[in-house]
C-alpha atoms as a PDB file:
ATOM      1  CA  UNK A   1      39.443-167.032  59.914  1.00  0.00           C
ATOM      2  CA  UNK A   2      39.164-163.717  59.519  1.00  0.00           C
ATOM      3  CA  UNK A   3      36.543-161.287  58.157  1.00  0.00           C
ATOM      4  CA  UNK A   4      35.949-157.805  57.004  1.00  0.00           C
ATOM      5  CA  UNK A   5      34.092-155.766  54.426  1.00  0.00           C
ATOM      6  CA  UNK A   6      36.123-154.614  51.640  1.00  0.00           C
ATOM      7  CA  UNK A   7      34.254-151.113  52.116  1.00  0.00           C
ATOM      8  CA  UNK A   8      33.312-149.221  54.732  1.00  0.00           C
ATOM      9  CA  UNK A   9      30.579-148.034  52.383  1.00  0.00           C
ATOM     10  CA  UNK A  10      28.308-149.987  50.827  1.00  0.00           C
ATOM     11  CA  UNK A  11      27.739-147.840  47.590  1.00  0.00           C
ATOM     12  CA  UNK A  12      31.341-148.443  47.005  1.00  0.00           C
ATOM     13  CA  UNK A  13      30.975-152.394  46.859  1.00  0.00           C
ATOM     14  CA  UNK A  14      27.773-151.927  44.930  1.00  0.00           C
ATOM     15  CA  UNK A  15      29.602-149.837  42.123  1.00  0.00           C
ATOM     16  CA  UNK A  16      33.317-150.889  42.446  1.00  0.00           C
ATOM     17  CA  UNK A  17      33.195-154.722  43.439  1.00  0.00           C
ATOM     18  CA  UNK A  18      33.502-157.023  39.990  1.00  0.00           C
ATOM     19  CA  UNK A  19      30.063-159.545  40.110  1.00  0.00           C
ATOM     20  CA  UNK A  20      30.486-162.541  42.322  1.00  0.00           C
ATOM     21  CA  UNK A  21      33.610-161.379  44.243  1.00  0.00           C
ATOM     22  CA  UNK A  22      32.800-161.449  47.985  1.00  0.00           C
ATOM     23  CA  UNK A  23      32.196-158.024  49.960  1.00  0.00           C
ATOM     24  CA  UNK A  24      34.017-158.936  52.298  1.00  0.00           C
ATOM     25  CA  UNK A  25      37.959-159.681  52.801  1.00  0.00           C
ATOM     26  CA  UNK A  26      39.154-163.365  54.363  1.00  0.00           C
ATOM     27  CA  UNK A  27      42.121-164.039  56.315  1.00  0.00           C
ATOM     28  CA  UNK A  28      42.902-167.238  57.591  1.00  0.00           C
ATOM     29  CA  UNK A  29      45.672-167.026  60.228  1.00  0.00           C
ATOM     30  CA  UNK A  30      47.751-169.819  61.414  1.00  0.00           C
ATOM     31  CA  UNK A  31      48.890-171.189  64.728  1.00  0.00           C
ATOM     32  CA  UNK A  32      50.963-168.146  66.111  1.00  0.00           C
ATOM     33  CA  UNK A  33      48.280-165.578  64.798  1.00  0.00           C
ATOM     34  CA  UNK A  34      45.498-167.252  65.635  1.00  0.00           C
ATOM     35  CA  UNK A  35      46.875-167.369  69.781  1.00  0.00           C
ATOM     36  CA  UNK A  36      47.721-163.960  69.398  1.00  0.00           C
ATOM     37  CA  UNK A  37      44.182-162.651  67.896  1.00  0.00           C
ATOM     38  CA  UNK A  38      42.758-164.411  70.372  1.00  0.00           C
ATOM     39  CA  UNK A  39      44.514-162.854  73.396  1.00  0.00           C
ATOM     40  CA  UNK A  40      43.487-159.820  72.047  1.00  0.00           C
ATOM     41  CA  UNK A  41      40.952-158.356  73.883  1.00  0.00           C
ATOM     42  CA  UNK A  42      41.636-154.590  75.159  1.00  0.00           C
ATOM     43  CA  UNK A  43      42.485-155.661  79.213  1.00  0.00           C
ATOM     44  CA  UNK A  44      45.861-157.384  78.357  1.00  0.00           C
ATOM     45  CA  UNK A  45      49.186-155.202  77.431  1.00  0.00           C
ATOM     46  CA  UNK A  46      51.116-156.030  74.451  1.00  0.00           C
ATOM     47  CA  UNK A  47      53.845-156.971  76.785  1.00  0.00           C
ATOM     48  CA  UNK A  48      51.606-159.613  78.346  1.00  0.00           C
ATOM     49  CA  UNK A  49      50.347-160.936  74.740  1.00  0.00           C
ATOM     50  CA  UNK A  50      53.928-161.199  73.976  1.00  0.00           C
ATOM     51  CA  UNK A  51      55.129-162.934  77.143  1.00  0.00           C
ATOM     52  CA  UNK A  52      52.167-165.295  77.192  1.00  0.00           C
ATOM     53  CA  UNK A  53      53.593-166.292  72.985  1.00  0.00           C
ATOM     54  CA  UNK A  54      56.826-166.795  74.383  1.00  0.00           C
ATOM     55  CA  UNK A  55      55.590-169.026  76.823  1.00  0.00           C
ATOM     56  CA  UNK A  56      53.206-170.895  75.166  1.00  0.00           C
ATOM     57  CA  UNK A  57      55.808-171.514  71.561  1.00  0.00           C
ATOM     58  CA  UNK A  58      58.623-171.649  73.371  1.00  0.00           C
ATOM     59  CA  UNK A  59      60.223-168.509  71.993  1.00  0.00           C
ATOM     60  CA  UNK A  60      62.901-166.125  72.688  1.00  0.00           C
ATOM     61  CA  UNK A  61      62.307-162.157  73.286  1.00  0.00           C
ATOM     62  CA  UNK A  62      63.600-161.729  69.680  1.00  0.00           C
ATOM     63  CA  UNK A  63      61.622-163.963  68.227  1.00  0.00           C
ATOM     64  CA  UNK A  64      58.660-162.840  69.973  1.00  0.00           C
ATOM     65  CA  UNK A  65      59.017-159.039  68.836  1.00  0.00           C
ATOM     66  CA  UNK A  66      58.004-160.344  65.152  1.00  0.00           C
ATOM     67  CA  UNK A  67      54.895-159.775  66.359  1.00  0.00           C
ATOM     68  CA  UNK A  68      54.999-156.358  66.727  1.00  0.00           C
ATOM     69  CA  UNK A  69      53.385-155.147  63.946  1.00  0.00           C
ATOM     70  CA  UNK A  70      50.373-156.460  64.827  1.00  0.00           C
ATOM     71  CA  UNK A  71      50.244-153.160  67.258  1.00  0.00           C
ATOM     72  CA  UNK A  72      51.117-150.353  65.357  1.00  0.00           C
ATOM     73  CA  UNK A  73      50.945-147.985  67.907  1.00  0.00           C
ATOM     74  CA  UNK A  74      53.261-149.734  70.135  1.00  0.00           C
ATOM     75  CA  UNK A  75      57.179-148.848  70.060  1.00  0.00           C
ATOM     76  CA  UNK A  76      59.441-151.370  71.067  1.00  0.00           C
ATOM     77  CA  UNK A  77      61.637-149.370  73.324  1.00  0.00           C
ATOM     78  CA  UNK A  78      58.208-149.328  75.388  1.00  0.00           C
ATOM     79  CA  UNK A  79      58.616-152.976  75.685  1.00  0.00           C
ATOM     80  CA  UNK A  80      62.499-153.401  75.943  1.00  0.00           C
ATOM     81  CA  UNK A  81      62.156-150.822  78.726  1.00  0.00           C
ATOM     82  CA  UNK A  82      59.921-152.471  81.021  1.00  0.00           C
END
């Protein structure tokens, strides 16, 4: 799972969050995210996150580009291209 503050101030939950609503924003992911988040971690390329899904689901490229929006910065011509 997932966590992080609803506001990046804290005067804004203070004033803006409703009483007993959490500051803070849950996500629970499941099987695909969750091997994806995890390979996350600023040495691997989105190429190698992607080829590392495929291998471990058992997925085709096409399947595997779903994925892609989890790196908005990334284009996939970058990808298809080598």
């Amino acid at each position: 799972m997932l966590s992080f503050p609803r506001f990046k101030r804290s005067w804004m939950s203070r004033y803006l969050l409703p009483k007993g609503m959490s500051k803070d924003i849950h996500v629970r992911l499941e099987e695909h995210g969750t091997a994806v988040w995890n390979l996350i971690d600023g040495q691997r390329t989105v190429r190698e996150i992607i080829e590392n899904s495929q291998t471990t689901f058992n997925m085709k490229q096409a399947t595997s580009l779903v994925y892609l929006p989890i790196f908005p910065n990334y284009r996939k011509t970058d990808l298809l291209n080598g």
